[in-house]
Protein backbone atom coordinates (compact mmCIF):
# COMPACT_ATOMS: atom_id res chain seq x y z
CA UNK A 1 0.00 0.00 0.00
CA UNK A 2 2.50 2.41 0.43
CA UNK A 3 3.40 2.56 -3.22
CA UNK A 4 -0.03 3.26 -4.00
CA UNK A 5 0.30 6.45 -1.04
CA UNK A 6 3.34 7.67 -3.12
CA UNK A 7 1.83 7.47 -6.43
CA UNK A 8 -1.47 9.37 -5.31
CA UNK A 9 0.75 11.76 -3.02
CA UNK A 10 2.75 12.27 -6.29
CA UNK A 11 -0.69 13.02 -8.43
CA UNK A 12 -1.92 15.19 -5.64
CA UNK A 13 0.18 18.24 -6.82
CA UNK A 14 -1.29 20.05 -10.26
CA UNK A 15 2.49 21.16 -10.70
CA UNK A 16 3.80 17.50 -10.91
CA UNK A 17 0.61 16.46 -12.82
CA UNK A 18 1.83 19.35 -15.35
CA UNK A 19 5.27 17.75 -15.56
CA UNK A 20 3.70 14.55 -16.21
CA UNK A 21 1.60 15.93 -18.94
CA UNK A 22 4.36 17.77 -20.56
CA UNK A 23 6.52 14.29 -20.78
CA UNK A 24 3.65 12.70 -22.48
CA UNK A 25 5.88 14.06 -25.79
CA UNK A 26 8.76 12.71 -24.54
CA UNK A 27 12.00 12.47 -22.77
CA UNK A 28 12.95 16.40 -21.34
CA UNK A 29 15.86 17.64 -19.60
CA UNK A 30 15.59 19.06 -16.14
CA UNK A 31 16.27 22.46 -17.47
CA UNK A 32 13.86 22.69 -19.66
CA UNK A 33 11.17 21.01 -17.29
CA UNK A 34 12.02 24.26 -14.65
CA UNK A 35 11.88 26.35 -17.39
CA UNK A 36 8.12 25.92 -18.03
CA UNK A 37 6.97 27.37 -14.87
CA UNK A 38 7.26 30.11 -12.81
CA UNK A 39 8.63 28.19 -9.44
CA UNK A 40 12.11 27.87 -8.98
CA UNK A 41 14.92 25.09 -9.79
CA UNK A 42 15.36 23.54 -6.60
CA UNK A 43 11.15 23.69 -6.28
CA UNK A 44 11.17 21.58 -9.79
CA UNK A 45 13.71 19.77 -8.71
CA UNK A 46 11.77 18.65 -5.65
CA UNK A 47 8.85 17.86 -7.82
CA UNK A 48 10.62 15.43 -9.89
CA UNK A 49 12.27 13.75 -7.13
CA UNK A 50 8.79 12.85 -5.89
CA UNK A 51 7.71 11.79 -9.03
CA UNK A 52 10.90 9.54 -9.39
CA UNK A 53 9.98 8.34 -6.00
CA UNK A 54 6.84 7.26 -7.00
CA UNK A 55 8.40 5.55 -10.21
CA UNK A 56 6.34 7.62 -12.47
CA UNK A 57 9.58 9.13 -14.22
CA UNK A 58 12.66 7.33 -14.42
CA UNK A 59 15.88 9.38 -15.34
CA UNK A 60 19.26 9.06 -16.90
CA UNK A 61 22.12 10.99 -17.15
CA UNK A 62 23.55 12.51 -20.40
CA UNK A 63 27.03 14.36 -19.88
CA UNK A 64 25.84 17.00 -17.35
CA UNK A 65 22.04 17.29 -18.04
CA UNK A 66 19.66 14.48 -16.44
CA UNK A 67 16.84 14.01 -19.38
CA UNK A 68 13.33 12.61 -17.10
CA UNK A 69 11.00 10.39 -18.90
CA UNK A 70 7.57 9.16 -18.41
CA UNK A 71 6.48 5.72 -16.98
CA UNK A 72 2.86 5.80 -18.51
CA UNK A 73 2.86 1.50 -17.79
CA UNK A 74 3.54 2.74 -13.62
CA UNK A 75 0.59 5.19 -13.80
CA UNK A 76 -1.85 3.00 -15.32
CA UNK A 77 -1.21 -0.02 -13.06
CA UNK A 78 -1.63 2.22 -9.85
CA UNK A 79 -4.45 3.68 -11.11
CA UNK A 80 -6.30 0.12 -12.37
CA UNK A 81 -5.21 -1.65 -8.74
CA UNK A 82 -7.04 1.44 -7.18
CA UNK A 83 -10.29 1.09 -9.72
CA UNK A 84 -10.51 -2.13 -9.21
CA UNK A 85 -10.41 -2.03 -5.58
CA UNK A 86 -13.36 0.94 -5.48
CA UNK A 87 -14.88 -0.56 -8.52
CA UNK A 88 -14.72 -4.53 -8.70
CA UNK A 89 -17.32 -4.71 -11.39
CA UNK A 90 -15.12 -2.67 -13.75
CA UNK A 91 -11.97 -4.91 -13.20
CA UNK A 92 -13.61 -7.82 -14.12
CA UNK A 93 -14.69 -5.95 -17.63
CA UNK A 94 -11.73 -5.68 -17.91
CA UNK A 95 -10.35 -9.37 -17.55
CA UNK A 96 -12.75 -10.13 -19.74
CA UNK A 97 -12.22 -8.24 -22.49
CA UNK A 98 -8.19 -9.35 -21.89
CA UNK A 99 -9.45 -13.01 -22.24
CA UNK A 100 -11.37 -12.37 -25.60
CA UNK A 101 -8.72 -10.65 -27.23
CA UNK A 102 -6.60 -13.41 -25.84
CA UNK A 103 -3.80 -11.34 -23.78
């Protein structure tokens, strides 16, 4: 359970949803992620250390700039264990439709 507290505490923020959002085009360096708002570096730079603690962005290291990058298969999987915890009904729609498609 207490990945599932980091991922929502993570989502909680609109900033780090923002970040999120803006990675949905790809992999962005750290510079560039500040750069897009108004807060400061080390502010950002919390942010994304949250979100990397949550394992919804991964990062690696490219001379001197760190480039973050999505996890969109992290997301989804906290956010189906939690729907079909509140929502049973719509997990098993779910399987199903797995099981015809044959996944």
């Amino acid at each position: 359970m207490k990945a599932a507290s980091r991922t929502f505490r993570a989502l909680a923020d609109p900033t780090r949803r923002q970040i999120l959002q803006d990675l949905k085009g790809g992999e962005l360096p750290a510079g560039e992620i500040a750069a897009r708002f108004s807060i400061s570096g080390p502010s950002i730079s919390r942010h994304l250390s949250i979100l990397k603690g949550a394992d919804l962005v991964s990062e690696r290291r490219v001379g001197n700039r760190i480039l973050y990058r999505l996890q969109p298969d992290r997301i989804a999987s906290a956010l189906g264990d939690f729907l079909s915890t509140v929502c049973p009904t719509q997990f098993l729609h779910r399987r199903k439709a797995k099981k015809e498609r044959g996944l």
